[in-house]
Protein backbone atom coordinates (compact mmCIF):
# COMPACT_ATOMS: atom_id res chain seq x y z
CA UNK A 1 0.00 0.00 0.00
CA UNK A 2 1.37 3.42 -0.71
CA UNK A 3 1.15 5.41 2.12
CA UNK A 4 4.07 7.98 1.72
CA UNK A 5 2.47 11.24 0.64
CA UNK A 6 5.01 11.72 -2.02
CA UNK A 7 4.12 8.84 -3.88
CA UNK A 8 0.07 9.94 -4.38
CA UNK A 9 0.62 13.04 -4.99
CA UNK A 10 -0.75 14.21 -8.60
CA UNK A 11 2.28 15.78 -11.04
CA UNK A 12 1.60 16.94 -14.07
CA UNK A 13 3.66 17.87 -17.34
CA UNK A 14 2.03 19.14 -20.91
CA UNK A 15 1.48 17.11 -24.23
CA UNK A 16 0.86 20.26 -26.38
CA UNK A 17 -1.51 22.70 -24.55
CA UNK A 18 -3.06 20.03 -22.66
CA UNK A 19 -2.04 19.06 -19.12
CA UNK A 20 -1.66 15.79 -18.36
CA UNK A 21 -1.99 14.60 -14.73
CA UNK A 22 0.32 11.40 -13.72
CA UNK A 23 0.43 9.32 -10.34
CA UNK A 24 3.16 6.24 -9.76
CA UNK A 25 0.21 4.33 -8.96
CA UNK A 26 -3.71 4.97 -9.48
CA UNK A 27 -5.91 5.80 -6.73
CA UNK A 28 -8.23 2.84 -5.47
CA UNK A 29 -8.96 -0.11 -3.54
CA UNK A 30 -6.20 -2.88 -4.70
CA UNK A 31 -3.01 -3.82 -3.20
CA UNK A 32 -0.77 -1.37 -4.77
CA UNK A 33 -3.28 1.71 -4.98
CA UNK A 34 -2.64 5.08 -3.24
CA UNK A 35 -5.19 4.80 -0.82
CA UNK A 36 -8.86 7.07 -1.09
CA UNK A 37 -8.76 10.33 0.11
CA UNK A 38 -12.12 11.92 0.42
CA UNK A 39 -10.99 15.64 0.42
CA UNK A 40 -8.56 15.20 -2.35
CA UNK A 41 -10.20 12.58 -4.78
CA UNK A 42 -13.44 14.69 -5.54
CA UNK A 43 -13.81 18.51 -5.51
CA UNK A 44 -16.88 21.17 -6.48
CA UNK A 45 -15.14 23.98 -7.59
CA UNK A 46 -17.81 27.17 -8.03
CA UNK A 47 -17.53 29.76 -10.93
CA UNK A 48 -19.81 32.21 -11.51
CA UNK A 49 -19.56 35.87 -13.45
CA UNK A 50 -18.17 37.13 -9.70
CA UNK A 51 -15.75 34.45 -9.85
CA UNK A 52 -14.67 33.75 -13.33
CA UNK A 53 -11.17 32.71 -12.61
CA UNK A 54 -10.98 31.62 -8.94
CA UNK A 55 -13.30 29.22 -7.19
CA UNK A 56 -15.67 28.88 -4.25
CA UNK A 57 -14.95 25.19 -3.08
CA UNK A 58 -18.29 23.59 -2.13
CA UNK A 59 -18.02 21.19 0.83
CA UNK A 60 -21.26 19.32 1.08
CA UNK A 61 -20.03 18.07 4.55
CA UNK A 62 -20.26 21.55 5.52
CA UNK A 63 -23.53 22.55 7.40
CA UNK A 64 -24.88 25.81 5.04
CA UNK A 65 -21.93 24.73 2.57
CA UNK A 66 -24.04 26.37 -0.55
CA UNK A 67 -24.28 29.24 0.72
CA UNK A 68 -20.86 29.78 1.52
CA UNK A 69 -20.21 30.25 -1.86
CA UNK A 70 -21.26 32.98 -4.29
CA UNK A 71 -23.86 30.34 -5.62
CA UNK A 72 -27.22 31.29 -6.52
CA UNK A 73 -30.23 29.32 -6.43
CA UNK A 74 -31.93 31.91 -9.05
CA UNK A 75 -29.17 30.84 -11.55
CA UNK A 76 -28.98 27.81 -13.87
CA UNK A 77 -26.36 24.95 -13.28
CA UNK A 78 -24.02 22.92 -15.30
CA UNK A 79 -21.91 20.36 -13.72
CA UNK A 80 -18.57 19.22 -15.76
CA UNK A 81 -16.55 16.45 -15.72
CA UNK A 82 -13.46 16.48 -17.54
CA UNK A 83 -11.88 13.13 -19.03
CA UNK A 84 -9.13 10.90 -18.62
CA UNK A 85 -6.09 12.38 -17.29
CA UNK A 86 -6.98 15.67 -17.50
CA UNK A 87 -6.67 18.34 -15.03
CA UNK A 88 -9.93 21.09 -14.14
CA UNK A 89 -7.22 23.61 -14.97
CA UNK A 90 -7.46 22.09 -18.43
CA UNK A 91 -8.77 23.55 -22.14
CA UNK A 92 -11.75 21.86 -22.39
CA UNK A 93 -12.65 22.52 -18.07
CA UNK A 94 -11.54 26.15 -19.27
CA UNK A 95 -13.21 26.94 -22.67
CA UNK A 96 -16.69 24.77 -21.19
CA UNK A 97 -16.51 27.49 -18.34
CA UNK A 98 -15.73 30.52 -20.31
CA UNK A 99 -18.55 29.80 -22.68
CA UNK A 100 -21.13 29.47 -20.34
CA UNK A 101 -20.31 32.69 -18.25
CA UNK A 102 -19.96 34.89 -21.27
CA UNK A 103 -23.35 33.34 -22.82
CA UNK A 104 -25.38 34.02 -19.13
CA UNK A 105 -25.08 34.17 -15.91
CA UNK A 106 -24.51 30.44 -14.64
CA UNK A 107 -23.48 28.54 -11.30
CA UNK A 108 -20.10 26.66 -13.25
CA UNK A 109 -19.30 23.54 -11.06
CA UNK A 110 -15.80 21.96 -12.34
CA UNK A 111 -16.01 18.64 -10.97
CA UNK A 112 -12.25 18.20 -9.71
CA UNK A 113 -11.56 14.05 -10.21
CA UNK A 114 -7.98 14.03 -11.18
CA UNK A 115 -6.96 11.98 -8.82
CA UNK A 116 -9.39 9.13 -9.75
CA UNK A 117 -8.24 9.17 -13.51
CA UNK A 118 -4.88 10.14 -13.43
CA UNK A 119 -2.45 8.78 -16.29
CA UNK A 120 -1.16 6.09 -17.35
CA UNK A 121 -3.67 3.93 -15.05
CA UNK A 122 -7.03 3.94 -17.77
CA UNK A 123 -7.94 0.59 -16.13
CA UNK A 124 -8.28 1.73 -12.79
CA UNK A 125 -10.26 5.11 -14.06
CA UNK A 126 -12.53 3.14 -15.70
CA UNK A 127 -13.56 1.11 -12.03
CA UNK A 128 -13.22 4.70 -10.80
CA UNK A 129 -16.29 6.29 -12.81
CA UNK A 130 -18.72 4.06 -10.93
CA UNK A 131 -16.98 5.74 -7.79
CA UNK A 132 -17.17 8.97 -9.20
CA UNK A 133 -21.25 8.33 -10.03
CA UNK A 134 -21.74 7.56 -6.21
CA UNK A 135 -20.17 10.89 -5.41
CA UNK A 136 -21.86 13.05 -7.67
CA UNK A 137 -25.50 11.45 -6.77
CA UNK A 138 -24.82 11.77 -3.23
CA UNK A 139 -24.00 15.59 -4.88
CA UNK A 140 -26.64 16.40 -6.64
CA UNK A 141 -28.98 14.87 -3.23
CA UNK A 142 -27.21 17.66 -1.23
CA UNK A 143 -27.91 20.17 -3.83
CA UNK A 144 -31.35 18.94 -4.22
CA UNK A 145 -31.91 18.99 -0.18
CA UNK A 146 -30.20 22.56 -0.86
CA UNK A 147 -33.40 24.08 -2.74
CA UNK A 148 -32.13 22.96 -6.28
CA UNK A 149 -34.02 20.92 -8.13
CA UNK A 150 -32.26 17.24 -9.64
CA UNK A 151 -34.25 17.86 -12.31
CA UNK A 152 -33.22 21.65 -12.83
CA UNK A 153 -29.42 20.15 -13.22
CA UNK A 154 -27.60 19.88 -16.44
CA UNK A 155 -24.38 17.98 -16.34
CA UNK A 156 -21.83 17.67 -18.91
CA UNK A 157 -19.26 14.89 -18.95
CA UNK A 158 -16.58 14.45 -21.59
CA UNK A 159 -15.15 10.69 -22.68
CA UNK A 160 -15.07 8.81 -18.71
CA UNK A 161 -16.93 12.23 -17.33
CA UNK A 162 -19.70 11.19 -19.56
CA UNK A 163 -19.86 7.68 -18.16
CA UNK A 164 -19.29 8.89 -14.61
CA UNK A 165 -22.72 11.13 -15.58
CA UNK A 166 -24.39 8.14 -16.27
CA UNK A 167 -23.93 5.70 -13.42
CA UNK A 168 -24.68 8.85 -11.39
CA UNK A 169 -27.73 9.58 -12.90
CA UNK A 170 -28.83 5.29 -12.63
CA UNK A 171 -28.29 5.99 -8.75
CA UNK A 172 -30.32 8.65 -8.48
CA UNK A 173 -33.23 7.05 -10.56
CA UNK A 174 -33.67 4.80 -7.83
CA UNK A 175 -33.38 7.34 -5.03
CA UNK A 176 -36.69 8.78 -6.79
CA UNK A 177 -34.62 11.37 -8.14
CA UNK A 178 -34.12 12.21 -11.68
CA UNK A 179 -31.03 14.84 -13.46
CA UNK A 180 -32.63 17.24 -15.83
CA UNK A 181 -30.26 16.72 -18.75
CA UNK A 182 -26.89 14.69 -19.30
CA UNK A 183 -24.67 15.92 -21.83
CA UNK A 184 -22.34 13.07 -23.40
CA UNK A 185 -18.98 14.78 -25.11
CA UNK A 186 -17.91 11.49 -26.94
CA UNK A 187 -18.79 8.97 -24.26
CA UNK A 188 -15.62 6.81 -23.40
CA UNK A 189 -15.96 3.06 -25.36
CA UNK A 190 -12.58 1.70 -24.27
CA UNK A 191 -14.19 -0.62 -21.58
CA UNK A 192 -17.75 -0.58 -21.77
CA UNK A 193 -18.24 -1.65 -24.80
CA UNK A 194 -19.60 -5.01 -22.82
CA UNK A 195 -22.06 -5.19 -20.15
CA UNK A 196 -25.11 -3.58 -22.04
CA UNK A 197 -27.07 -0.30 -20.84
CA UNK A 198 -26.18 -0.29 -17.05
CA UNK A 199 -22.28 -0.60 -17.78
CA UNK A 200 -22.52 2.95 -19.72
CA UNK A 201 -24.51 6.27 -20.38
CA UNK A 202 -27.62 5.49 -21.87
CA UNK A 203 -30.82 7.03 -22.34
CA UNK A 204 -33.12 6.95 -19.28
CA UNK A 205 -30.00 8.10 -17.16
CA UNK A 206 -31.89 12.06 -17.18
CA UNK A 207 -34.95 13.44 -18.47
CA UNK A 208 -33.32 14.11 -21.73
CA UNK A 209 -29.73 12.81 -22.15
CA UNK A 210 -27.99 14.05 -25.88
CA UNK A 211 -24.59 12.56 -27.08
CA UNK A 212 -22.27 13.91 -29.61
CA UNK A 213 -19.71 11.12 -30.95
CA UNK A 214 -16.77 12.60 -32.75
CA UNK A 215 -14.24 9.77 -32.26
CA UNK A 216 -16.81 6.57 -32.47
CA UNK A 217 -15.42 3.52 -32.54
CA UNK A 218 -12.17 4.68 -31.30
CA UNK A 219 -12.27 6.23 -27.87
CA UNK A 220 -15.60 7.32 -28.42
CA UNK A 221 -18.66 5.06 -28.02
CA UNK A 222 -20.19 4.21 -31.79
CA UNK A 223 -23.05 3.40 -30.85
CA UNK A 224 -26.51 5.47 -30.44
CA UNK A 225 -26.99 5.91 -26.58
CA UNK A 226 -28.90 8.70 -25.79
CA UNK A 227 -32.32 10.08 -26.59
CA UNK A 228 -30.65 12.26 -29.67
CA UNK A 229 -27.37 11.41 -30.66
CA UNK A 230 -25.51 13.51 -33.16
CA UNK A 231 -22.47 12.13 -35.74
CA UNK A 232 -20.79 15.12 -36.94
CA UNK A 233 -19.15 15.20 -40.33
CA UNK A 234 -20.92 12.48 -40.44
CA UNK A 235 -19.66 9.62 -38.03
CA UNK A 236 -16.03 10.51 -39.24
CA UNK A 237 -13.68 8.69 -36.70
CA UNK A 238 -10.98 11.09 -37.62
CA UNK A 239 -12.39 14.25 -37.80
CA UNK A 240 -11.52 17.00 -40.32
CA UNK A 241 -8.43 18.46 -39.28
CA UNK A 242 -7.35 15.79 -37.69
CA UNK A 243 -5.24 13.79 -40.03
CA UNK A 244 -1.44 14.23 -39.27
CA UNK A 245 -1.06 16.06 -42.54
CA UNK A 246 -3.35 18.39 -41.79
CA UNK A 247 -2.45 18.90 -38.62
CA UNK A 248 1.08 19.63 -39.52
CA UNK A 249 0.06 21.65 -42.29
CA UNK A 250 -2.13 24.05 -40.19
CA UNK A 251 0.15 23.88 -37.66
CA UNK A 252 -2.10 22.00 -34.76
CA UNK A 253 -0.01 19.24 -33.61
CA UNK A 254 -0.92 20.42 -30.03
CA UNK A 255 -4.07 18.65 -30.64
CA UNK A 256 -2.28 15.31 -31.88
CA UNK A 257 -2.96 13.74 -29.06
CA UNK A 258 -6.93 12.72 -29.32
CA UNK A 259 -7.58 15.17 -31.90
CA UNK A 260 -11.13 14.29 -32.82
CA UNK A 261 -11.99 12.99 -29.68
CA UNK A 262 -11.04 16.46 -28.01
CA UNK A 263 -13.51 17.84 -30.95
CA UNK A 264 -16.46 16.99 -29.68
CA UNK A 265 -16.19 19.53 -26.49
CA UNK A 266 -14.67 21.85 -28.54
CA UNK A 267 -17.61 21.70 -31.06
CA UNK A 268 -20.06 21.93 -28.03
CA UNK A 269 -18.50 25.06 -26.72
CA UNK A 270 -18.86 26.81 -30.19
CA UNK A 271 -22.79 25.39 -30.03
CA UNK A 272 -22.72 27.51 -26.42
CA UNK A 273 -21.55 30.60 -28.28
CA UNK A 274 -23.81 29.94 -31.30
CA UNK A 275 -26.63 27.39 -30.63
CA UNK A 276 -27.73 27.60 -34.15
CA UNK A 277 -24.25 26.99 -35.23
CA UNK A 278 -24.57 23.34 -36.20
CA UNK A 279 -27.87 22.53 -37.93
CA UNK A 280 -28.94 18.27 -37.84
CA UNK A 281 -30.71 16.29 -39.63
CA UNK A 282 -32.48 13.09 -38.22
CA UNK A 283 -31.32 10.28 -40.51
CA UNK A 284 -32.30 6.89 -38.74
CA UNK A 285 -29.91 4.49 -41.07
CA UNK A 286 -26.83 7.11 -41.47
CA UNK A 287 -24.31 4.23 -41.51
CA UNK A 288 -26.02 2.60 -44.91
CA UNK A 289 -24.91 3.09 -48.17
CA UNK A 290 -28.21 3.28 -49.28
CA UNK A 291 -29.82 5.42 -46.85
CA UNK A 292 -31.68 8.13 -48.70
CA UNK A 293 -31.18 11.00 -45.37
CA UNK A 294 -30.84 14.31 -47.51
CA UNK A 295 -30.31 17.17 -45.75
CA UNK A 296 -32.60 19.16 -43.77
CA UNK A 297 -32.98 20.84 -40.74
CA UNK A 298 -34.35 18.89 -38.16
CA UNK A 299 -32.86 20.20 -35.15
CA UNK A 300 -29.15 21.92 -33.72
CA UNK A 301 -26.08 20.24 -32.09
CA UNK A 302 -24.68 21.14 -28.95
CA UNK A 303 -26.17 23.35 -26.33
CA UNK A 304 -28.99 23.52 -28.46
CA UNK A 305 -30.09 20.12 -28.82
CA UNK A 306 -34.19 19.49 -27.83
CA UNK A 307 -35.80 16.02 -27.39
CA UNK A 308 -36.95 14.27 -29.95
């Protein structure tokens, strides 16, 4: 068991622009595992317009914890959770949380799980998400007790976030709770592509859960999951700009590393600037070669996405 601080504590170092947080050993419950720490493995960190560059922490432990914060119960709420091996000091933490505060003003809650899917150990962050779904339900309860609605609640999870999302939102389905809206950013598919619809995001997981895929079949689930489910360009598992000529023609190689999976949360932040930005068209047989699906409008990708 690693119990010497030094050894579980999270360093970091940059592949391109995006930071990339490392551990000697992943954070669980086997043998060799840094052991769980409560106050380290899961943090709420609070943006709002007042606070657009340092957080409020919110401590659910904490009697009155909400309203130690600048949070505001008249104010919508997102809820993000970053991917593997990311930090919430990263781009897409960053760009999610700039778009929303410049669009309106929003409670931003940066779920901080670093420590629970910390490079190189994928394995262990993918037992972690079911962890990190406990958490956030028993979350979202406290908010809920807190005089905000589940069902008021839109979170956002990109590649594991999304699946972490999900097994939250199961939880709270049978605590007679239900999220408002779950927002899959290219759902992970490395290790749950088995197990059927309890062993990953699915539909039924919020009132209306949308999924954009812009990686499927790759890190990226390729499969339709949610209640609308959007294929950009269409279903490309590279995604223009992506290819390593293009990338070192334009320039990009910062975003070599998951290029089109990274796309779908930057595609989603454009959608918050511009929710009319990326016109859809339902096509139920896109992957056929003889699917007649010509274009029309039929509804917007991204922040703007409605139920079918």
């Amino acid at each position: 068991m690693f119990n010497n601080l030094t050894d579980c504590r999270v360093q970091s170092f940059f592949i391109g622009i995006t930071q990339v947080c490392f551990m000697p050993a992943p954070v669980g419950d086997c043998n060799t595992c840094c052991p769980r720490d409560n106050s380290l493995d899961v943090q709420y960190k609070l943006f709002t317009r007042s606070n657009p560059n340092s957080f409020d922490l919110i401590d659910p432990g904490r009697p009155n914890a909400l309203f130690r914060t600048r949070f505001s119960t008249n104010r919508p709420t997102v809820i993000y959770l970053f991917g593997f091996s990311e930090a919430s000091t990263g781009p897409s933490t960053t760009n999610l949380k700039n778009a929303f505060l410049a669009r309106a003003e929003y409670n931003f809650i940066s779920v901080d799980w670093s420590r629970l899917v910390v490079f190189p150990w994928y394995i262990s962050a993918v037992r972690n998400t079911r962890y990190m779904g406990a958490r956030l339900a028993e979350f979202v309860q406290f908010l809920n007790s807190s005089g905000v609605p589940s069902g008021s609640l839109h979170v956002i999870g990109f590649s594991l976030g999304a699946e972490a999302a999900g097994f939250a939102g199961k939880l709270l389905n049978t605590r007679g709770l239900r999220l408002g809206r779950i927002t899959g950013l290219d759902p992970a598919y490395p290790g749950y592509s088995l197990g059927g619809k309890e062993n990953h995001l699915t539909k039924g997981d919020a009132i209306f859960v949308d999924v954009l895929h812009s990686n499927p079949g790759i890190f990226g689930f390729p499969q339709p999951i949610g209640d609308v489910d959007f294929y950009p360009n269409p279903g490309s598992w590279i995604q223009p700009g992506c290819w390593i000529d293009e990338l070192l023609k334009n320039k990009e190689l910062r975003y070599f590393y998951g290029c089109s999976h990274n796309r779908s949360w930057r595609l989603y932040v454009e959608s918050i600037r511009n929710p009319t930005g990326f016109p859809a068209t339902l096509c139920r047989d896109w992957t056929s070669a003889t699917a007649s699906c010509r274009f029309k409008i039929d509804g917007y990708m991204g922040f703007g996405a409605q139920p079918p």
